[in-house]
C-alpha atoms as a PDB file:
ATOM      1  CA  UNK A   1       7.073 -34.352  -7.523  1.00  0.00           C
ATOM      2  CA  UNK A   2       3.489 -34.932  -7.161  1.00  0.00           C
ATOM      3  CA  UNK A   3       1.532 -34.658 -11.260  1.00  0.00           C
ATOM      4  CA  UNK A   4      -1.580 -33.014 -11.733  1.00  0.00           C
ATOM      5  CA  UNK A   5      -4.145 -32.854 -14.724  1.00  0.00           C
ATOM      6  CA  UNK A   6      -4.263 -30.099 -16.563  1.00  0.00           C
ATOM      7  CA  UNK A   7      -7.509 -30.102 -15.130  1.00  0.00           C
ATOM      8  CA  UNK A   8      -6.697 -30.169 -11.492  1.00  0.00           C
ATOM      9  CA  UNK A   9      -4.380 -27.379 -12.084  1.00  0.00           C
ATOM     10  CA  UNK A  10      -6.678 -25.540 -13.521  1.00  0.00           C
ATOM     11  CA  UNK A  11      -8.754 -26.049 -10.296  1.00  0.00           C
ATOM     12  CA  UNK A  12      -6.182 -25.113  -8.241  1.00  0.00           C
ATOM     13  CA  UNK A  13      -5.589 -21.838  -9.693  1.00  0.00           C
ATOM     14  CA  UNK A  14      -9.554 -20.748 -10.221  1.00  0.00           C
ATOM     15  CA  UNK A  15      -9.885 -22.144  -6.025  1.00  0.00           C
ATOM     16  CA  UNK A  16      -6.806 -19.689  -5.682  1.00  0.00           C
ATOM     17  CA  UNK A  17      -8.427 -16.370  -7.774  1.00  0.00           C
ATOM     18  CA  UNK A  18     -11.756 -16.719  -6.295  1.00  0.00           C
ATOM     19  CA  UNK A  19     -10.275 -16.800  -2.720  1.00  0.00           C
ATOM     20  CA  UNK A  20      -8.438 -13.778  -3.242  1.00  0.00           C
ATOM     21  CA  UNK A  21     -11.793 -12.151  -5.156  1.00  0.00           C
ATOM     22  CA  UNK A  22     -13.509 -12.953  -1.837  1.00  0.00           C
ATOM     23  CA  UNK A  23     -11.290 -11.535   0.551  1.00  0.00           C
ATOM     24  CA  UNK A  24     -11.309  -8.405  -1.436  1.00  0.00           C
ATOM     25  CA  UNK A  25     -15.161  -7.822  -1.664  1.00  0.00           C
ATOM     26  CA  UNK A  26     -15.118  -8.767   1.840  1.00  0.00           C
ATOM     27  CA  UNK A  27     -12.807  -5.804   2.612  1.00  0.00           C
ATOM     28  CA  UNK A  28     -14.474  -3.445   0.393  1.00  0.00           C
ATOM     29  CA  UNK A  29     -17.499  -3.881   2.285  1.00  0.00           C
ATOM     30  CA  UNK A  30     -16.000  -3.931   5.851  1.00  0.00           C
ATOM     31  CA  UNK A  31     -12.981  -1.077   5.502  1.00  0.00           C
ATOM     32  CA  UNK A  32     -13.270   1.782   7.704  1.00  0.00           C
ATOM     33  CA  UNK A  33     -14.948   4.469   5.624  1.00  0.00           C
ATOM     34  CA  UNK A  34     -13.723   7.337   8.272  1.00  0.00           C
ATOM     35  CA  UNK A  35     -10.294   6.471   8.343  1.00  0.00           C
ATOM     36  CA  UNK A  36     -10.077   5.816   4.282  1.00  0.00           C
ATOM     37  CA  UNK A  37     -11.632   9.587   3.884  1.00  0.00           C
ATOM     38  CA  UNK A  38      -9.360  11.325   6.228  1.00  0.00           C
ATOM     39  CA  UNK A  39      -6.125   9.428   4.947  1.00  0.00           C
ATOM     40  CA  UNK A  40      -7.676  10.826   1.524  1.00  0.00           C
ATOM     41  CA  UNK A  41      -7.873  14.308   2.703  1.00  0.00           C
ATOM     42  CA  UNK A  42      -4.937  14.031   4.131  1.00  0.00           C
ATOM     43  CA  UNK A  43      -3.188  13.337   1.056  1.00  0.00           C
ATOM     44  CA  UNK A  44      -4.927  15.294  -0.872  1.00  0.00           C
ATOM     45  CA  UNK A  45      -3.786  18.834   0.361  1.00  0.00           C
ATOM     46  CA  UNK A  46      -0.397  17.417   1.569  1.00  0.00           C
ATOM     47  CA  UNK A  47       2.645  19.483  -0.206  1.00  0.00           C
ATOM     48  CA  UNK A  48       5.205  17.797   1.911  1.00  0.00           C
ATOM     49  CA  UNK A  49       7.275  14.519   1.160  1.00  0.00           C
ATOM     50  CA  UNK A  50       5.312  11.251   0.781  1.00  0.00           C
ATOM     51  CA  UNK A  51       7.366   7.867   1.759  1.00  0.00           C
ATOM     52  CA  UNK A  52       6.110   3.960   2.300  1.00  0.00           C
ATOM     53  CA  UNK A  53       8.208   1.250   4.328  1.00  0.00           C
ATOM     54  CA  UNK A  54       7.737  -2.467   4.685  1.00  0.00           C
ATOM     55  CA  UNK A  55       9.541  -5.560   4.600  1.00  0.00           C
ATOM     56  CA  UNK A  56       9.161  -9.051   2.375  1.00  0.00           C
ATOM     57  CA  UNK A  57       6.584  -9.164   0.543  1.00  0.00           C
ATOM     58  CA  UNK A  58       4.446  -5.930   2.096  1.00  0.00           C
ATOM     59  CA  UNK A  59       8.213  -4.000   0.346  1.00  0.00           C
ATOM     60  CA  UNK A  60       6.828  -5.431  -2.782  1.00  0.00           C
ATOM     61  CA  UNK A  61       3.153  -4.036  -2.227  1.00  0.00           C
ATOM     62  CA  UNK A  62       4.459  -0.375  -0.450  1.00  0.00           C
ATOM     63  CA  UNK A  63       6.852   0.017  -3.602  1.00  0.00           C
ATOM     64  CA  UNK A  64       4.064  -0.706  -6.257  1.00  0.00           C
ATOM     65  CA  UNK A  65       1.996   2.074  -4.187  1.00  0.00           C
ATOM     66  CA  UNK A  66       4.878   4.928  -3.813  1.00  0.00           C
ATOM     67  CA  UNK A  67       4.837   4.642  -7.825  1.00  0.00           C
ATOM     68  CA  UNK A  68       1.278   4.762  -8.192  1.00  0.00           C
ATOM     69  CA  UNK A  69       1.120   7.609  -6.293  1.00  0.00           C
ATOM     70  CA  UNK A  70       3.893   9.138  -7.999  1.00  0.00           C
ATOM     71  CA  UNK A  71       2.183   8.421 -11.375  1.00  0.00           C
ATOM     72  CA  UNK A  72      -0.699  10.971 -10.213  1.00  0.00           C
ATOM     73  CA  UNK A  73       2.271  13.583  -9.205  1.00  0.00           C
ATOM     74  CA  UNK A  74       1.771  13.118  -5.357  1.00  0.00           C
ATOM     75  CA  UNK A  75       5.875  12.355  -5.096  1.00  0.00           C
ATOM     76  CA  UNK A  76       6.344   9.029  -2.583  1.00  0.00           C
ATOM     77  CA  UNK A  77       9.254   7.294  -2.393  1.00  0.00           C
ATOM     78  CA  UNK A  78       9.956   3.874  -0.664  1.00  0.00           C
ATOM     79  CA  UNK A  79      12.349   3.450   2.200  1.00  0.00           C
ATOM     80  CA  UNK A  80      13.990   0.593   2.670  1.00  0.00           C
ATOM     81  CA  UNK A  81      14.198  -0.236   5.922  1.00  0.00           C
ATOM     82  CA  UNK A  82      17.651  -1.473   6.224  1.00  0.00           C
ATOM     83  CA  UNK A  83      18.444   2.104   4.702  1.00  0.00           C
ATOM     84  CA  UNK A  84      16.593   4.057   6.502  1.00  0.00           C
ATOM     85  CA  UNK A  85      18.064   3.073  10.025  1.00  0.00           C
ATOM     86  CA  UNK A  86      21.117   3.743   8.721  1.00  0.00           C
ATOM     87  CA  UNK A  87      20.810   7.221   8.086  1.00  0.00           C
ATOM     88  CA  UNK A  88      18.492   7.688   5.521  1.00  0.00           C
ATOM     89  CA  UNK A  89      15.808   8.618   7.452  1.00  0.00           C
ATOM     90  CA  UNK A  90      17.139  12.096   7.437  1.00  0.00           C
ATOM     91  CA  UNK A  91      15.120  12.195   4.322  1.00  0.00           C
ATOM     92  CA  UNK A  92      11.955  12.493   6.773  1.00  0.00           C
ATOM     93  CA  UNK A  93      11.087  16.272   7.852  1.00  0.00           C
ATOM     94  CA  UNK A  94       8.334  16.722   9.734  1.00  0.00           C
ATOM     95  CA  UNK A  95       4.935  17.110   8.572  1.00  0.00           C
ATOM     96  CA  UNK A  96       6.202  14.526   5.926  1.00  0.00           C
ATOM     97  CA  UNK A  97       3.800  11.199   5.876  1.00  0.00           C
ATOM     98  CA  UNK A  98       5.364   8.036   6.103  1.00  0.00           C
ATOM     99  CA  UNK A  99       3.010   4.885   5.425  1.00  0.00           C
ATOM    100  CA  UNK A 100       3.770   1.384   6.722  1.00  0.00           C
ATOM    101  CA  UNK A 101       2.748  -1.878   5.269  1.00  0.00           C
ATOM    102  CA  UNK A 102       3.280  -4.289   7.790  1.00  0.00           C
ATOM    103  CA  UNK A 103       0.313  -7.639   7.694  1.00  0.00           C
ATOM    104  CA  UNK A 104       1.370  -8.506  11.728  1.00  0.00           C
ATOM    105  CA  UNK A 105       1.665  -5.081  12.536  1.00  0.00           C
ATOM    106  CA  UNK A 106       4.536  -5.610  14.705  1.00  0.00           C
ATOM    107  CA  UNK A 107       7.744  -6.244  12.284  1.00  0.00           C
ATOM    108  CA  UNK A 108      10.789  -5.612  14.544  1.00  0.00           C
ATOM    109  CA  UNK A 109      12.638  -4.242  11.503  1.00  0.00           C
ATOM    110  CA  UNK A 110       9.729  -0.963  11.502  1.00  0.00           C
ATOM    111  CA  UNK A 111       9.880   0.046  15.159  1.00  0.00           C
ATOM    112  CA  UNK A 112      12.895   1.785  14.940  1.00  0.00           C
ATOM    113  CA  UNK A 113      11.293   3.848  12.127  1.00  0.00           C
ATOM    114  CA  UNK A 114       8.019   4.282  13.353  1.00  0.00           C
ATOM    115  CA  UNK A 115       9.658   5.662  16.784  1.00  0.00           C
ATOM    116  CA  UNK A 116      11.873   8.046  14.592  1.00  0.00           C
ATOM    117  CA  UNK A 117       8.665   9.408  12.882  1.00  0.00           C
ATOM    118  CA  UNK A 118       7.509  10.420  16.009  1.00  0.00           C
ATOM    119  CA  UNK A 119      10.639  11.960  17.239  1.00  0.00           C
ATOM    120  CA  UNK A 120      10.605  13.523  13.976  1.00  0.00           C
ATOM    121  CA  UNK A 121       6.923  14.876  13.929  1.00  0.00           C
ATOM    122  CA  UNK A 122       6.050  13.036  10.811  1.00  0.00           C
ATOM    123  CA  UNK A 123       2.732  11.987   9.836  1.00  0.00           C
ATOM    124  CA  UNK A 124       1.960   7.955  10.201  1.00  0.00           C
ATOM    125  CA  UNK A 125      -0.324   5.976   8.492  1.00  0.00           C
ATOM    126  CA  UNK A 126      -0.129   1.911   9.077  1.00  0.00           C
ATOM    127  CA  UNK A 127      -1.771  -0.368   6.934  1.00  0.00           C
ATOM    128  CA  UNK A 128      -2.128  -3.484   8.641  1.00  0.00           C
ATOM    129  CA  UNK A 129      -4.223  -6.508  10.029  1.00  0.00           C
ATOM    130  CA  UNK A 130      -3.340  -6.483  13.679  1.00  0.00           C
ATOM    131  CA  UNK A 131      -5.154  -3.385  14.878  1.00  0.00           C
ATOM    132  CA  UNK A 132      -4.239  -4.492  18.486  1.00  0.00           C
ATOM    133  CA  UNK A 133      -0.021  -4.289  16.986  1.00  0.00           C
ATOM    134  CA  UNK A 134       3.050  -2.112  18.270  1.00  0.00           C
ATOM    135  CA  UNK A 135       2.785  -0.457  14.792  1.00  0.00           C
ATOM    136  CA  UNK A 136      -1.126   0.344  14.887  1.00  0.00           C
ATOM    137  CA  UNK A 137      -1.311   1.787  18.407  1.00  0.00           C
ATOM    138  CA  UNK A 138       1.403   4.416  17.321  1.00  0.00           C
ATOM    139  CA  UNK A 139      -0.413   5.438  14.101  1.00  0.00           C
ATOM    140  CA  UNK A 140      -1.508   8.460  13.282  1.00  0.00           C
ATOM    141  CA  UNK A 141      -3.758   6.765  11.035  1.00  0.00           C
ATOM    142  CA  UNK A 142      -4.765   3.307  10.601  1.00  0.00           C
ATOM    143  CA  UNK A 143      -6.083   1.514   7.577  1.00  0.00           C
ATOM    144  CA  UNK A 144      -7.163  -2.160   9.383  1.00  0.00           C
ATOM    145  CA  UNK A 145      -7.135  -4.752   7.069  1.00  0.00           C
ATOM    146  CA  UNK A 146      -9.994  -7.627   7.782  1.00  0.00           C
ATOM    147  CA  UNK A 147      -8.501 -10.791   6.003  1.00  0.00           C
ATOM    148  CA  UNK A 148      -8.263 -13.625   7.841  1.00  0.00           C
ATOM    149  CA  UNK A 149      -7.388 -16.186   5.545  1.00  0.00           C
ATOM    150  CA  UNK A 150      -4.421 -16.483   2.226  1.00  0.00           C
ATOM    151  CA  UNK A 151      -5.005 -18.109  -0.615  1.00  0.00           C
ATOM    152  CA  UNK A 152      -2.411 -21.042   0.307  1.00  0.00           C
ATOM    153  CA  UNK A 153      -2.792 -24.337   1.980  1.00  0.00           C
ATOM    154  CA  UNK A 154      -0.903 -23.103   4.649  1.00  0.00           C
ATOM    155  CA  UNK A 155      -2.197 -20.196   5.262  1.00  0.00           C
ATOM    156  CA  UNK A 156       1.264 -18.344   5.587  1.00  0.00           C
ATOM    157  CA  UNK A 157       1.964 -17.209   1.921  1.00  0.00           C
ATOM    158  CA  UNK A 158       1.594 -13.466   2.039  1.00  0.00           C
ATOM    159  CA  UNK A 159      -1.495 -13.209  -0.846  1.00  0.00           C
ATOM    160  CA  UNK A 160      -4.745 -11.978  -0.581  1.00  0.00           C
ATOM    161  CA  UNK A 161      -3.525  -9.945   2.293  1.00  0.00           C
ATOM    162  CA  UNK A 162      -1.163  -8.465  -0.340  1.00  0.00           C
ATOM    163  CA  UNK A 163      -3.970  -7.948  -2.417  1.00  0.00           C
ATOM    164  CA  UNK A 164      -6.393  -6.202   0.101  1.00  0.00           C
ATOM    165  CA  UNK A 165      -3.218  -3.887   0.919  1.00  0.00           C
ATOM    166  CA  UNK A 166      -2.718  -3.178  -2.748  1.00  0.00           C
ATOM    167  CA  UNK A 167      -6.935  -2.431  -3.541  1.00  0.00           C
ATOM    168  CA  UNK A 168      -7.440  -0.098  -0.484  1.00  0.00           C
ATOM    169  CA  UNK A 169      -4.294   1.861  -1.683  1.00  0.00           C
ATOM    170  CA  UNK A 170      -5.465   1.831  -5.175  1.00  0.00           C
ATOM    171  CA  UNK A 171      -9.070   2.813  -4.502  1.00  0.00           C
ATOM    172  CA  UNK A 172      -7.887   5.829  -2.549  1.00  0.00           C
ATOM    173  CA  UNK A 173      -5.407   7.080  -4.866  1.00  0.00           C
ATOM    174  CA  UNK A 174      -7.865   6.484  -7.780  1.00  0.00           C
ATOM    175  CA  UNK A 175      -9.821   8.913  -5.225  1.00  0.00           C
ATOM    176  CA  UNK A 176      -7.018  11.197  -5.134  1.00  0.00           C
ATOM    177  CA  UNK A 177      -7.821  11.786  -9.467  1.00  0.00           C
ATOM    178  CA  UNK A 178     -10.916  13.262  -8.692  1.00  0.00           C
ATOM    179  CA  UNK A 179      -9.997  15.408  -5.648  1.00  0.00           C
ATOM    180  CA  UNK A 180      -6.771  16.751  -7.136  1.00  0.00           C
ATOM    181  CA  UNK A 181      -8.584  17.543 -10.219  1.00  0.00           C
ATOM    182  CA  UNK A 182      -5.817  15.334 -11.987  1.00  0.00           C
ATOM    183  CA  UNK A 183      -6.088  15.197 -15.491  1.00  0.00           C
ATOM    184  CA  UNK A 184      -5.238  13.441 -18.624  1.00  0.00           C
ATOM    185  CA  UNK A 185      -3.128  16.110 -20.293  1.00  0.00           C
ATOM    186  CA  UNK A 186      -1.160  16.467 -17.001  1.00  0.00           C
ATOM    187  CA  UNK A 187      -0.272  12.599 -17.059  1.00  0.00           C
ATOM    188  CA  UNK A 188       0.681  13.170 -20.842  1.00  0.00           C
ATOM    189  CA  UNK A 189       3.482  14.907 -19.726  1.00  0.00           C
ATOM    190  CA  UNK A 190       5.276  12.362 -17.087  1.00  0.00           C
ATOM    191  CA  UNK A 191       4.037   9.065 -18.680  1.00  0.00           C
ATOM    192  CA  UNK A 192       5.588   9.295 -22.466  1.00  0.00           C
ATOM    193  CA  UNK A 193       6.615   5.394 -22.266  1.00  0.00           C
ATOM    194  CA  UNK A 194       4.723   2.447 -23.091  1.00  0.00           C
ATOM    195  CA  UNK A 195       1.304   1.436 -24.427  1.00  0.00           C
ATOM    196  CA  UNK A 196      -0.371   4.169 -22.178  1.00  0.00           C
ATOM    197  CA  UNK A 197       2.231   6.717 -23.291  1.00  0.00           C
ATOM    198  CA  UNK A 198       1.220   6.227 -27.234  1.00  0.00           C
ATOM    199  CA  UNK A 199      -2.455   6.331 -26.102  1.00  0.00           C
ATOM    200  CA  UNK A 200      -1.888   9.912 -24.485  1.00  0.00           C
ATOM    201  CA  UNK A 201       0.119  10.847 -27.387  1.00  0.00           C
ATOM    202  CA  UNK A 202      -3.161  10.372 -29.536  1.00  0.00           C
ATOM    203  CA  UNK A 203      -5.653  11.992 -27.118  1.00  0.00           C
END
């Protein structure tokens, strides 16, 4: 095992934040502004079903954004994808959106689903940073993701792509707040747990 200083470590991890920083400011500058505004209009006055799908690590990030969206009482579930070619995706009706998280924009494990959608008449939306992928030229709507470089050494560890997937999710459901005319006293009500919950109770 190779020892570092507590300095070098230290070095290591700053090297790693400020990477990830970068990518991000380099997205929010670069994103594509029409697509982000008609995914959030979409959304918006959607009163269908709301699902997200990856695999690995993108599972991890389209999970953390079905709750978030959830948590602003636009209902979005995840579907696994090992589930949902096994029947589950009866749980798709059309009009329903379906969002995909996929970083090569070609995972083998999200064809089959993506090719249901459309069978299906569902709404797509693909996250991704292959624009040129299988997944991409299907969509419905496409959220591009310009990061070319992780955070690791190699190159292959899925993080500030993670990241970029998780901020341009975030910034358009914190865009959803104002458009839904969410508010405070309505998140009192589903969000009675936790340090947030015993803020709300206060309000």
């Amino acid at each position: 095992m190779k020892q570092l200083t507590n300095q070098e470590i230290a070095q290591r991890v700053r090297k790693a934040m400020k990477d990830e920083a970068s990518a991000l400011c380099y997205l929010a500058d670069y994103f594509d502004e029409g697509q982000v505004a008609a995914v959030a209009n979409l959304l918006a006055n959607h009163k269908g079903a709301v699902f997200t799908t990856a695999c690995g690590t993108s599972g991890v990030t389209a999970k953390k954004i079905a709750h978030t969206m959830s948590c602003i009482e636009i209902p979005c579930s995840f579907l696994t994808p090992s589930d949902a070619i096994h029947g589950a995706l009866g749980r798709v009706r059309e009009g329903d959106i379906v969002i995909f998280i996929s970083k090569g924009g070609q995972s083998s494990e999200l064809m089959p689903i993506m090719e249901a959608c459309k069978i299906k008449k569902a709404v797509t939306i693909v996250t991704t940073e292959k624009p040129e992928g299988a997944l991409a030229q299907q969509a419905d709507y496409l959220l591009p993701m310009n990061i070319n470089f992780e955070a690791d050494p190699f190159q292959m560890l899925a993080t500030s792509s993670t990241l970029a997937a998780m901020s341009i999710w975030d910034g358009i459901i914190i865009t959803l707040l104002e458009m839904t005319e969410y508010t405070k006293d309505r998140f009192k009500v589903i969000h009675t747990g936790g340090a947030v919950g015993q803020r709300l109770k206060n309000l």
